[in-house]
C-alpha atoms as a PDB file:
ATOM      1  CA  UNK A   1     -17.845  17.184  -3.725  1.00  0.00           C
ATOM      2  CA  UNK A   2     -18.036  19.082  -0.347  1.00  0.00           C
ATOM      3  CA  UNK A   3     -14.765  18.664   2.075  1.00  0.00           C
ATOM      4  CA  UNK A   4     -15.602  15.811   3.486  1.00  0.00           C
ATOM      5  CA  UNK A   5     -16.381  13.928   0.217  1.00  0.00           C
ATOM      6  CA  UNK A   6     -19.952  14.179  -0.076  1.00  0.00           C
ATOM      7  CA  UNK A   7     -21.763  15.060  -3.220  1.00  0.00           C
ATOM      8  CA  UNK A   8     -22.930  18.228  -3.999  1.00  0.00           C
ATOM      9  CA  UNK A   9     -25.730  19.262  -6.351  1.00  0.00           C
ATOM     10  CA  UNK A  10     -25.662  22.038  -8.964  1.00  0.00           C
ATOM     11  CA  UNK A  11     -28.514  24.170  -9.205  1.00  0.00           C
ATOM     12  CA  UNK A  12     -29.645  23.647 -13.168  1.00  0.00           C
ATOM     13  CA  UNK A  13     -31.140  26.751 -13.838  1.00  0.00           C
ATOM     14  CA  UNK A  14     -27.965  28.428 -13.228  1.00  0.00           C
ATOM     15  CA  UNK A  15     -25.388  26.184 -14.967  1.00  0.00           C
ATOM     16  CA  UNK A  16     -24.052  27.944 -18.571  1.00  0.00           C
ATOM     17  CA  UNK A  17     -23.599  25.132 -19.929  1.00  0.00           C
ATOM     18  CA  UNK A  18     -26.895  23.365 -22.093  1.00  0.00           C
ATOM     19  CA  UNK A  19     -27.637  19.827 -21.932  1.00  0.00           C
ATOM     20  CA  UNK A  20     -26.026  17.461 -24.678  1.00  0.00           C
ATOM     21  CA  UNK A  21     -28.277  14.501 -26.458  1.00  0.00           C
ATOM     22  CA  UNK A  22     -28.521  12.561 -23.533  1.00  0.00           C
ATOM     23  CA  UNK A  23     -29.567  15.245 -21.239  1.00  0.00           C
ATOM     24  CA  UNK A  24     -26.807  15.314 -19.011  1.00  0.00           C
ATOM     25  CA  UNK A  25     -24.914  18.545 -18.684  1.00  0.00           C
ATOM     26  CA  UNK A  26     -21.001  19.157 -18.033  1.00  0.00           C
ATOM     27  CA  UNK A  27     -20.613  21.334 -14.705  1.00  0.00           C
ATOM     28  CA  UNK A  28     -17.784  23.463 -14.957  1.00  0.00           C
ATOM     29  CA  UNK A  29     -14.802  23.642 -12.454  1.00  0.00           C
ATOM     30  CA  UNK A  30     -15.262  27.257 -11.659  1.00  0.00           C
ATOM     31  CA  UNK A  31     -18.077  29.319 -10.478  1.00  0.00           C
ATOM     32  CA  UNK A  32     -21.192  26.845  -9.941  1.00  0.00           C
ATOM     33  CA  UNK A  33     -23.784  27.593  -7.771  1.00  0.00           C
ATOM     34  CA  UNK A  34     -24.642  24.462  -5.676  1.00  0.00           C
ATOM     35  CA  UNK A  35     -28.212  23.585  -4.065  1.00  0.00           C
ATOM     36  CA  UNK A  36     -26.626  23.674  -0.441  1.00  0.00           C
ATOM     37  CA  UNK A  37     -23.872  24.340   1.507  1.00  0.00           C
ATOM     38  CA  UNK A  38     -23.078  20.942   2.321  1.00  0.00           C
ATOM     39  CA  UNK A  39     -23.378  17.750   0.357  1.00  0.00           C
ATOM     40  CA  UNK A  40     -25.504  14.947   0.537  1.00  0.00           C
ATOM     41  CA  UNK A  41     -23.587  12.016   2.260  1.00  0.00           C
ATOM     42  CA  UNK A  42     -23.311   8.441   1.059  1.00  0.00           C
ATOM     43  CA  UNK A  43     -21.928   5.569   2.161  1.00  0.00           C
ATOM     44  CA  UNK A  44     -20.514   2.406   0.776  1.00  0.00           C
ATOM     45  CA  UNK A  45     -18.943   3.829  -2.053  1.00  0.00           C
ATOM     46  CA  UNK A  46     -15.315   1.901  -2.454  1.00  0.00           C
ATOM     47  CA  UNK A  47     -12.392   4.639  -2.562  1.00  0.00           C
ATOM     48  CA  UNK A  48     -10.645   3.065  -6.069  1.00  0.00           C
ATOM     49  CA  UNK A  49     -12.574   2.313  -9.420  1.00  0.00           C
ATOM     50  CA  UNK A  50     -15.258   3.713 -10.033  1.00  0.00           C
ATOM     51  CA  UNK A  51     -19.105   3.558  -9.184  1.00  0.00           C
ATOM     52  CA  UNK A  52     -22.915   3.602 -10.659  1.00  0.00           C
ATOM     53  CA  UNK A  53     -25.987   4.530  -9.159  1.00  0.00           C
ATOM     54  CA  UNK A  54     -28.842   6.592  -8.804  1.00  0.00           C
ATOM     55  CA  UNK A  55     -29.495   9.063  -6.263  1.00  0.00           C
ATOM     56  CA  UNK A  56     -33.206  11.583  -6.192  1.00  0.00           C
ATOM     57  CA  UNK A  57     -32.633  15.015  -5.197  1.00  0.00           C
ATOM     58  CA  UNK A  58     -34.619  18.370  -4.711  1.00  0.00           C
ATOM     59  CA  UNK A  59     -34.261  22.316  -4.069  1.00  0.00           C
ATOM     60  CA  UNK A  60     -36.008  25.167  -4.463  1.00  0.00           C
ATOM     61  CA  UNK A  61     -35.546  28.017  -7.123  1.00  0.00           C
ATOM     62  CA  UNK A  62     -37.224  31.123  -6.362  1.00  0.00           C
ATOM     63  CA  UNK A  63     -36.934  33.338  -9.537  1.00  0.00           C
ATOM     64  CA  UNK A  64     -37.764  36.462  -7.797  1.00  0.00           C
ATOM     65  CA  UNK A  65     -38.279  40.069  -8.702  1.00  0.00           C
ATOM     66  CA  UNK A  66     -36.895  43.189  -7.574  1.00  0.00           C
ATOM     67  CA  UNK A  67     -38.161  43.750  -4.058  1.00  0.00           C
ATOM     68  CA  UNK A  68     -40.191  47.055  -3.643  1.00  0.00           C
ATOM     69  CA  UNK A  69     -38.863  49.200  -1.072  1.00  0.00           C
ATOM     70  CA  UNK A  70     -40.634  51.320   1.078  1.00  0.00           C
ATOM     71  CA  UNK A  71     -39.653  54.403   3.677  1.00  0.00           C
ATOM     72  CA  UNK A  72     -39.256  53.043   7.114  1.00  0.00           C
ATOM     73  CA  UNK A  73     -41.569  56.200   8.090  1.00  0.00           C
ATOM     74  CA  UNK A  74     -44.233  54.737   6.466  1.00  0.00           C
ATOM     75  CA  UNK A  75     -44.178  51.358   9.626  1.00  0.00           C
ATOM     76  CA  UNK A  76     -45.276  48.498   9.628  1.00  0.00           C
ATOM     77  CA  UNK A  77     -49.177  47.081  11.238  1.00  0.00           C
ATOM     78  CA  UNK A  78     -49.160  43.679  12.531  1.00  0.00           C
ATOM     79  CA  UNK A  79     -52.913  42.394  11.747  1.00  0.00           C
ATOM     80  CA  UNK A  80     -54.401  40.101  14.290  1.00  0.00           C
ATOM     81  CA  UNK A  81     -55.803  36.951  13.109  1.00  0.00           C
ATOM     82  CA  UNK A  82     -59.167  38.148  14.208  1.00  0.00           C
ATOM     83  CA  UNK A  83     -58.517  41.188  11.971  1.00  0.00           C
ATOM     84  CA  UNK A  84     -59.526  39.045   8.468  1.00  0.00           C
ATOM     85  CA  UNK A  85     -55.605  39.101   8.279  1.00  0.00           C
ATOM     86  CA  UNK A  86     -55.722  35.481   6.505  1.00  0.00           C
ATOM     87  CA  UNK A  87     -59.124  36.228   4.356  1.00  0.00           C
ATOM     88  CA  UNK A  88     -57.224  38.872   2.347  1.00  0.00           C
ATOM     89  CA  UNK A  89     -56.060  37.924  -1.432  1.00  0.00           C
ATOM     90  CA  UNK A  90     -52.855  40.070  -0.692  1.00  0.00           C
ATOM     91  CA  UNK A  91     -49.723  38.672   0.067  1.00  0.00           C
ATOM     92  CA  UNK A  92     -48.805  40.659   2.609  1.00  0.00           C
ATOM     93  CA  UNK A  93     -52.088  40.462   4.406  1.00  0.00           C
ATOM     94  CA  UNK A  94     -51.699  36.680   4.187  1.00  0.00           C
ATOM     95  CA  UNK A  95     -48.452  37.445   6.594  1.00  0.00           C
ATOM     96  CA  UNK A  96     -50.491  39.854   8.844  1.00  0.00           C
ATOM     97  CA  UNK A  97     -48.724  43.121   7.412  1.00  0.00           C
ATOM     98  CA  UNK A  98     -49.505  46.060   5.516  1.00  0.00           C
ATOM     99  CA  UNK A  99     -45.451  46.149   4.598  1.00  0.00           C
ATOM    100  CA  UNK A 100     -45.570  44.838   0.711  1.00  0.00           C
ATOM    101  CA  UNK A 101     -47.505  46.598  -1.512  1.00  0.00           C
END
C-alpha cells in the first residue's frame, strides 16, 4: 500500500521471488519495484476483517539495451516532415533525427 492506503502493484518481471502452484507470487517486504508511484485507489473496502475481489491492472516494461552514445560535436538535424522524415525504416528518422544510430 501507498500512504494513503491505496494499493500498489509490483512490477513481475522484477520480483525474485517465482510463482508457487497456484501462480501467485509472495512480494517481499524490502526492495520491490512497484508499477507507479502512487497506488490505485479503492473504495468501499471495510477497515476490520478482511476482503475479496478482483481488480485488472496494466504497465509497461521496457527491457531496454544499453543506449549508444554519441559526441555532442557530432549535432543533431531535425528532419521536416516534408523531408521523408516518417518514410524512413530507422528509428530515429521515424522521430525526425539523425541522433540514434
Amino acid at each position: 500500500m501507498d500512504t494513503w492506503g491505496n494499493i500498489k502493484i509490483p512490477v513481475l518481471e522484477r520480483l525474485s521471488t517465482a510463482p508457487d502452484s497456484d501462480s501467485w507470487r509472495t512480494v517481499p517486504a524490502e526492495d520491490v519495484d512497484y508499477s507507479s508511484l502512487l497506488g490505485t485507489p479503492i473504495a468501499s473496502i471495510p477497515e476490520v476483517g478482511s476482503a475479496n475481489f478482483s481488480m485488472v491492472s496494466s504497465y509497461f516494461y521496457l527491457n531496454c539495451s544499453k543506449p549508444n552514445c554519441l559526441p555532442l560535436s557530432d549535432g543533431i538535424v531535425w528532419h521536416s516532415v516534408d523531408d521523408n522524415a516518417f518514410c524512413s525504416l530507422n528509428s530515429s528518422r521515424l522521430l525526425g533525427s539523425n541522433r540514434g544510430r
